[in-house]
C-alpha atoms as a PDB file:
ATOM      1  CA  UNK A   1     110.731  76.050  93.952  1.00  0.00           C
ATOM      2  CA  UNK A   2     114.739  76.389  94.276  1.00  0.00           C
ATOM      3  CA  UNK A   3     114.152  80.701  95.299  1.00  0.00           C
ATOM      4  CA  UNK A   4     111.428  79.077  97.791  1.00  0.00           C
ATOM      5  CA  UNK A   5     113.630  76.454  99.058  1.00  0.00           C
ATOM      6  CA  UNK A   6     116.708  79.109  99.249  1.00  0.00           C
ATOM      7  CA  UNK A   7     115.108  81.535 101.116  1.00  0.00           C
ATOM      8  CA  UNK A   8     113.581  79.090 103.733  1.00  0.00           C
ATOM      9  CA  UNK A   9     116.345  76.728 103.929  1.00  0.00           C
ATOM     10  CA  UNK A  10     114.763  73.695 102.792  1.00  0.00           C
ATOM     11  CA  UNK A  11     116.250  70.560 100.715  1.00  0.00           C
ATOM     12  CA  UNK A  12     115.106  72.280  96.940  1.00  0.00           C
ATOM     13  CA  UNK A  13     113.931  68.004  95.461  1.00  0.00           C
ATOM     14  CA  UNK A  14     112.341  67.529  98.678  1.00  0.00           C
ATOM     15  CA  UNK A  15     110.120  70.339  98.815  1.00  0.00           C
ATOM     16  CA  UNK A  16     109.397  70.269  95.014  1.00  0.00           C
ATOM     17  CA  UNK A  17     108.532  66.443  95.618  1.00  0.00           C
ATOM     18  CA  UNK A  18     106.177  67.456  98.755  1.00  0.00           C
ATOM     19  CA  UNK A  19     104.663  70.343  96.673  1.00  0.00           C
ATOM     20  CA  UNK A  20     103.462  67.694  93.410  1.00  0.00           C
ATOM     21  CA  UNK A  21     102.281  65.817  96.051  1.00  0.00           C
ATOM     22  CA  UNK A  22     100.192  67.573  97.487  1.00  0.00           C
ATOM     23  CA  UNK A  23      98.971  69.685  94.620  1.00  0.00           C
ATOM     24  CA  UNK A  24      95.701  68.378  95.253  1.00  0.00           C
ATOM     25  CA  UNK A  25      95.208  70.143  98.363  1.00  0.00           C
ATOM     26  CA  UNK A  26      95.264  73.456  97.092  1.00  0.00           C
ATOM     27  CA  UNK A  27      93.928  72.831  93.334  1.00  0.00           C
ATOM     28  CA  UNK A  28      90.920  71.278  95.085  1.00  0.00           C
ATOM     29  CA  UNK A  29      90.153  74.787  97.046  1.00  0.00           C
ATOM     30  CA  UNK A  30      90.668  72.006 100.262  1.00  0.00           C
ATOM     31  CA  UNK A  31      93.226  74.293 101.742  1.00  0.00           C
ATOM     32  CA  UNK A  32      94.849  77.509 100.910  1.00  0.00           C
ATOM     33  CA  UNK A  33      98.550  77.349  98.708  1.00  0.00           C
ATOM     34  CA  UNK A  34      99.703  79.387 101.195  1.00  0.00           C
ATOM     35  CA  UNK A  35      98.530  76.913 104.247  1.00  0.00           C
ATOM     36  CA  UNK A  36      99.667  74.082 102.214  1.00  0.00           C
ATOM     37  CA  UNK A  37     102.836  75.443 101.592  1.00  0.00           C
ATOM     38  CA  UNK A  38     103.546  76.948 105.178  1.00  0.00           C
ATOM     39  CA  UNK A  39     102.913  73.270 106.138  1.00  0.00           C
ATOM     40  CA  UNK A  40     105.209  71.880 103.511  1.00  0.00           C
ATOM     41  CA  UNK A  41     108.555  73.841 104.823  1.00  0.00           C
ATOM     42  CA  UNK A  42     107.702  72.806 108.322  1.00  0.00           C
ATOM     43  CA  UNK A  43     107.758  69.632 107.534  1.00  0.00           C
ATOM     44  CA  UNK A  44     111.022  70.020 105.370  1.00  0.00           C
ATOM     45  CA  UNK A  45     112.413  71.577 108.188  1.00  0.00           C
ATOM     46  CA  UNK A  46     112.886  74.881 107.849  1.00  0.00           C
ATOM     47  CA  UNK A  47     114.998  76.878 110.307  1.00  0.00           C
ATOM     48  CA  UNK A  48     112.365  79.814 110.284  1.00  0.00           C
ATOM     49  CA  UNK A  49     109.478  77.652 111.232  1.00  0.00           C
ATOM     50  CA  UNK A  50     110.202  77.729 114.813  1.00  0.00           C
ATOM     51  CA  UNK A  51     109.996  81.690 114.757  1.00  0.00           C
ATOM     52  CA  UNK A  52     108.231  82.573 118.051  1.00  0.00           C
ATOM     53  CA  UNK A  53     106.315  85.541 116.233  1.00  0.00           C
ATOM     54  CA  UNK A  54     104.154  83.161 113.845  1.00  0.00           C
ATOM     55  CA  UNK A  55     105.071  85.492 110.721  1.00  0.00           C
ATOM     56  CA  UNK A  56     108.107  83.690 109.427  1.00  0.00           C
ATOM     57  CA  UNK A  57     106.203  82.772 105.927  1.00  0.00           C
ATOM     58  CA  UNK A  58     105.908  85.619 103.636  1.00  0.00           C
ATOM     59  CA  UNK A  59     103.074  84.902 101.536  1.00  0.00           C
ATOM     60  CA  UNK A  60     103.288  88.411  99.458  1.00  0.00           C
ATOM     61  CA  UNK A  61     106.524  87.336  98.898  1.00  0.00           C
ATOM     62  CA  UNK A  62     105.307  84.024  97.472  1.00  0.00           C
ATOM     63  CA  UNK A  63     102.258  85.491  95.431  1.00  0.00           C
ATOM     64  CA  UNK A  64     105.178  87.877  93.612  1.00  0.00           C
ATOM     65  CA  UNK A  65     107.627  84.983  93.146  1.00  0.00           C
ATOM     66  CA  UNK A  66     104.454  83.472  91.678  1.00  0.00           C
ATOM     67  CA  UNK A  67     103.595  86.088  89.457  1.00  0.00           C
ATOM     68  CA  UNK A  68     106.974  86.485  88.272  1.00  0.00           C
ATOM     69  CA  UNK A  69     107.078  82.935  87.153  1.00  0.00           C
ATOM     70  CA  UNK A  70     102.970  83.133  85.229  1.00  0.00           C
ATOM     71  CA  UNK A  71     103.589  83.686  81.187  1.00  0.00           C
ATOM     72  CA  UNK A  72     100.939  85.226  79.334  1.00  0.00           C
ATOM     73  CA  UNK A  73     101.204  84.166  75.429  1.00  0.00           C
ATOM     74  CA  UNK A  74      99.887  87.407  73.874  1.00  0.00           C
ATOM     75  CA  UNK A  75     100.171  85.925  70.106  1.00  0.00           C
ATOM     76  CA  UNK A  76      97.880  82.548  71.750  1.00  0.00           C
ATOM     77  CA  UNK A  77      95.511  84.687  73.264  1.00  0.00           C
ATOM     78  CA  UNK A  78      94.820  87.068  69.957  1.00  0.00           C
ATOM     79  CA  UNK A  79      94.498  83.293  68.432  1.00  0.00           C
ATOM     80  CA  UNK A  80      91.757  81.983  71.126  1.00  0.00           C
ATOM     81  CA  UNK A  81      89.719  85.792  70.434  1.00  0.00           C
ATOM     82  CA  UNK A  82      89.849  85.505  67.012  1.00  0.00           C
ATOM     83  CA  UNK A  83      88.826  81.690  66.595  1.00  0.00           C
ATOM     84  CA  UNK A  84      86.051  82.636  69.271  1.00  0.00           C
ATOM     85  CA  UNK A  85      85.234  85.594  67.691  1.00  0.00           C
ATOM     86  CA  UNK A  86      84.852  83.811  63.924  1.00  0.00           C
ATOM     87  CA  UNK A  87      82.529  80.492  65.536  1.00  0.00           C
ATOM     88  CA  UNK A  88      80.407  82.274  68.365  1.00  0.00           C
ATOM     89  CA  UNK A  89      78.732  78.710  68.295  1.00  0.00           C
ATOM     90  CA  UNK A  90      81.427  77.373  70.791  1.00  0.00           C
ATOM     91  CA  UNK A  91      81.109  77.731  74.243  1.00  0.00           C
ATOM     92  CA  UNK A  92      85.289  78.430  75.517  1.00  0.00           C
ATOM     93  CA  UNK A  93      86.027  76.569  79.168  1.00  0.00           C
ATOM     94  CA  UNK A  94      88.791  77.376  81.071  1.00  0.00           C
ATOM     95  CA  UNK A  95      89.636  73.791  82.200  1.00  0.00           C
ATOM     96  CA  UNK A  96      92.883  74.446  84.772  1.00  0.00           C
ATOM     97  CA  UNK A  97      94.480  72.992  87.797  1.00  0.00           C
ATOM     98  CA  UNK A  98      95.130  75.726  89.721  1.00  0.00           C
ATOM     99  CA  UNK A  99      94.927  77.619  93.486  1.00  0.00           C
ATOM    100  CA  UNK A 100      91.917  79.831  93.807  1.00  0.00           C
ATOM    101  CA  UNK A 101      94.227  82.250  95.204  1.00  0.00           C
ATOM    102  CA  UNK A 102      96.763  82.326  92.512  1.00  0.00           C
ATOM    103  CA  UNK A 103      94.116  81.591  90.021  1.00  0.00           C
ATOM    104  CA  UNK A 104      92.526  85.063  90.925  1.00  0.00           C
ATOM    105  CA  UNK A 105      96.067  86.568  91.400  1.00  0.00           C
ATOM    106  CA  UNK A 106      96.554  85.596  88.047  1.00  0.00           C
ATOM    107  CA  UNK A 107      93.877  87.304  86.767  1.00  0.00           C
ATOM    108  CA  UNK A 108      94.290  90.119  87.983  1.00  0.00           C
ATOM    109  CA  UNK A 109      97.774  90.468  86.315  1.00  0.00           C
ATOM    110  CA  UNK A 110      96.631  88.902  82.764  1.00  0.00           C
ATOM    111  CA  UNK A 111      92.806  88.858  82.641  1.00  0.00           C
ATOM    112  CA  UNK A 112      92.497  84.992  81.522  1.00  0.00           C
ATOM    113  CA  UNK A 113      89.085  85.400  82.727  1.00  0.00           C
ATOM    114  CA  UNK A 114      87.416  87.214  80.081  1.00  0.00           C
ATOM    115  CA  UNK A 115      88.489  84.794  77.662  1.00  0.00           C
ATOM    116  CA  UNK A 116      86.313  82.537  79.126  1.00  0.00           C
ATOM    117  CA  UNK A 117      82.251  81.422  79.309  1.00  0.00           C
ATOM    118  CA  UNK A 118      82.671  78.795  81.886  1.00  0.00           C
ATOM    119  CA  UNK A 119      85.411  79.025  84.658  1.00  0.00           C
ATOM    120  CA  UNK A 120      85.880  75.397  85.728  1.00  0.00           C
ATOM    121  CA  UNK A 121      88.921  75.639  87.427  1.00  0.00           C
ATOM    122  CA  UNK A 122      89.911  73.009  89.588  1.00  0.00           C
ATOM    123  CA  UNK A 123      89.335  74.528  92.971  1.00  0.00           C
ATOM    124  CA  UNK A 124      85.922  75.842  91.752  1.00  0.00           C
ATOM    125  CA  UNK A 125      85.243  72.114  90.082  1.00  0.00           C
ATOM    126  CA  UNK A 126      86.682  70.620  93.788  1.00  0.00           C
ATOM    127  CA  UNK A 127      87.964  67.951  91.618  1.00  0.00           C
ATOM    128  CA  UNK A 128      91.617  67.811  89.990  1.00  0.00           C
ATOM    129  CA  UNK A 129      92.333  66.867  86.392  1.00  0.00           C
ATOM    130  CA  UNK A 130      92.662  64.314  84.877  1.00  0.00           C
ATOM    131  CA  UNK A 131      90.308  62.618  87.473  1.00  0.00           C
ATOM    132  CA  UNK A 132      86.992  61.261  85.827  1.00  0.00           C
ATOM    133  CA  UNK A 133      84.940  63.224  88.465  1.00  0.00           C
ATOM    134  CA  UNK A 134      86.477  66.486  87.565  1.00  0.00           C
ATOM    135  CA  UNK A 135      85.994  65.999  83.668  1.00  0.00           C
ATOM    136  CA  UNK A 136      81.958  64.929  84.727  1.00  0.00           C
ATOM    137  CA  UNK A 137      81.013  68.299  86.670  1.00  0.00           C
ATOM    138  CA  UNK A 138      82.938  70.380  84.408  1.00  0.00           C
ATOM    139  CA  UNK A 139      80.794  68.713  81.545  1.00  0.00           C
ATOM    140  CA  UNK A 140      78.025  69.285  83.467  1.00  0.00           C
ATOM    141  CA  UNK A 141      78.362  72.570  84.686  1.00  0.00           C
ATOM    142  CA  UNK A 142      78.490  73.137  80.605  1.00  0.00           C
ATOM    143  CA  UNK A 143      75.560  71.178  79.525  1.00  0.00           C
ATOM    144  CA  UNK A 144      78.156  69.356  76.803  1.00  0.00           C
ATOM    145  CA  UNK A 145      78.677  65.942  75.919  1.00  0.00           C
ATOM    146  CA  UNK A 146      82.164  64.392  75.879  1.00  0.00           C
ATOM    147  CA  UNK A 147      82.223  64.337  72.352  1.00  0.00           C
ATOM    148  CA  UNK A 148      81.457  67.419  71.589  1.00  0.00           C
ATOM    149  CA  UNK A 149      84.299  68.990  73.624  1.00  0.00           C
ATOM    150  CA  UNK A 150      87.578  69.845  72.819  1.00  0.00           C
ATOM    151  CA  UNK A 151      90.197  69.142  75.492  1.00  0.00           C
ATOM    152  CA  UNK A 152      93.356  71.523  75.366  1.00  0.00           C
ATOM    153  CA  UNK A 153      95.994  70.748  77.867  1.00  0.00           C
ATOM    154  CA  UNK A 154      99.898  70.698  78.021  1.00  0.00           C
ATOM    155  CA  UNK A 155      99.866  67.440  79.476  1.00  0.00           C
ATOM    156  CA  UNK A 156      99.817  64.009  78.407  1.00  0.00           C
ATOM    157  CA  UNK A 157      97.729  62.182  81.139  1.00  0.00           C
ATOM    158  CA  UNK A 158      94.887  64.725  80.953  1.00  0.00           C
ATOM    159  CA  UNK A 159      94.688  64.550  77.180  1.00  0.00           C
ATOM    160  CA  UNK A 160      94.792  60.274  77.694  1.00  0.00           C
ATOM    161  CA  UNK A 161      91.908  60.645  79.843  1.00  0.00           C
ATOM    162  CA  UNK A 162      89.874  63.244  77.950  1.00  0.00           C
ATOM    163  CA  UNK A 163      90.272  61.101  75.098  1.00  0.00           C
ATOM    164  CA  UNK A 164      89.188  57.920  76.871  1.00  0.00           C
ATOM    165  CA  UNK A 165      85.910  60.029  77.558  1.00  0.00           C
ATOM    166  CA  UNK A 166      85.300  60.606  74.106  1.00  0.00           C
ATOM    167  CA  UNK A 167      86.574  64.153  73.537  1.00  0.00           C
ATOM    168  CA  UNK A 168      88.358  64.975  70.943  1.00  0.00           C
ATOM    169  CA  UNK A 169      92.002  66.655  71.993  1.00  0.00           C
ATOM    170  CA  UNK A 170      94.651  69.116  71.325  1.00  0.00           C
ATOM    171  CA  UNK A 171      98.126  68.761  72.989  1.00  0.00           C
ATOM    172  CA  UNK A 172      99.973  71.439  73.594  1.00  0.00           C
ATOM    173  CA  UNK A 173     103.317  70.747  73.852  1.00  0.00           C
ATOM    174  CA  UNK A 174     104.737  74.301  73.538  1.00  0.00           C
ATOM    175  CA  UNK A 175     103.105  77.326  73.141  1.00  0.00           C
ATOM    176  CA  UNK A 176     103.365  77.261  69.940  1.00  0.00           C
ATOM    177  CA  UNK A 177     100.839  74.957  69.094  1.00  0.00           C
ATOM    178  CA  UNK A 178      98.401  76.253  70.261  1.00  0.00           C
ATOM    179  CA  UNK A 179      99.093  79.345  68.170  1.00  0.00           C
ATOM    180  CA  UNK A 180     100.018  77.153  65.226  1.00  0.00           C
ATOM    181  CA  UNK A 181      96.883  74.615  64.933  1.00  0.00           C
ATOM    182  CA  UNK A 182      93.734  76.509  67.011  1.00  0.00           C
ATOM    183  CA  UNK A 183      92.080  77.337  64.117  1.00  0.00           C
ATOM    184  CA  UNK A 184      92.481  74.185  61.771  1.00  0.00           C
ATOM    185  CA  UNK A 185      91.731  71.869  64.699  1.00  0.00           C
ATOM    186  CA  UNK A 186      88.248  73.501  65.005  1.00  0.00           C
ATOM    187  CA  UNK A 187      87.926  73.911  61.582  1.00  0.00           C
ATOM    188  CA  UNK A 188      88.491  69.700  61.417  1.00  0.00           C
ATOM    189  CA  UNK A 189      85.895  69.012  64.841  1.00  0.00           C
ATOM    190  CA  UNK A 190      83.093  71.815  64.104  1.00  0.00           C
ATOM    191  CA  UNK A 191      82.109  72.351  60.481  1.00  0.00           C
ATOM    192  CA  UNK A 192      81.229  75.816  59.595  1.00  0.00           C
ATOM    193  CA  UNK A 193      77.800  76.969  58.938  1.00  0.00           C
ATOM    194  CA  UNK A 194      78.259  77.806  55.188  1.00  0.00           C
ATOM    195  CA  UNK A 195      79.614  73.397  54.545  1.00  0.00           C
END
């Protein structure tokens, strides 16, 4: 947030405090992340907002900032293929909170898609994690019981919740980890054909 906040003038802990906020706009699919933003430095004031053309937000801009800022983990991704690729039995969710338009942006720059069987994003959920109702349709929408899921997340209140549902959970702190204990921690849950 601090090049957003630069650029349109806006108090940088006051916009990133509006934008966690209201996260759940956007991550829903309620309203576009551009809309919600827009709305955001209005309300924080920005200088530009009173442009009489309408164009003062740069959304291109935004969606490059954006990818700029979007990682791809090559060594965690070769992991996830070759654990997938080794137990065909399990079914691979993507379970994110995300933007449908930066979710599809991102996409198109790393191809997180493919990885997947089930896209349950939040905006194509409409629910937000860690809420109980987006955890239920995403189960759903997969035909899986809680406790036969594994819940991968980087943070703490979604793996709480997943495991007050039942499912078992892997928390990935840093990258790392993921990379580091994929394998062993479906090795532990799912027992290979051959035991």
């Amino acid at each position: 947030m601090p090049d957003v906040a630069r650029r349109y003038g806006v108090d940088e802990s006051r916009l990133l405090g509006a934008v966690l906020s209201s996260a759940h706009a956007y991550e829903s699919g309620a309203c576009h992340a551009h809309e919600v933003l827009r709305g955001l430095l209005e309300e924080a004031g920005s200088p530009f907002a009173d442009a009489s053309d309408g164009e003062w937000f740069d959304g291109q801009w935004v969606d490059r900032l954006y990818a700029t800022h979007v990682r791809c983990y090559s060594s965690n991704v070769v992991e996830l293929t070759e654990v997938a690729r080794a137990r065909p039995e399990l079914t691979l969710v993507l379970a994110n909170n995300e933007a449908e338009h930066w979710d599809h942006l991102k996409d198109q720059c790393h191809g997180h898609y493919r990885l997947f069987d089930h896209l349950c994003s939040s905006w194509r959920v409409g629910q937000v994690k860690p809420s109980a109702e987006y955890f239920a349709e995403t189960l759903d929408r997969c035909g899986v019981d809680p406790r036969e899921a594994l819940m991968i997340d980087d943070r703490t209140t979604v793996i709480a919740v997943a495991r007050d549902l039942g499912m078992r959970t892997l928390h990935v702190s840093s990258p790392e980890v993921l990379r580091n204990h994929l394998r062993e921690t479906v090795e532990n849950l799912v027992p290979s054909a051959s035991s």
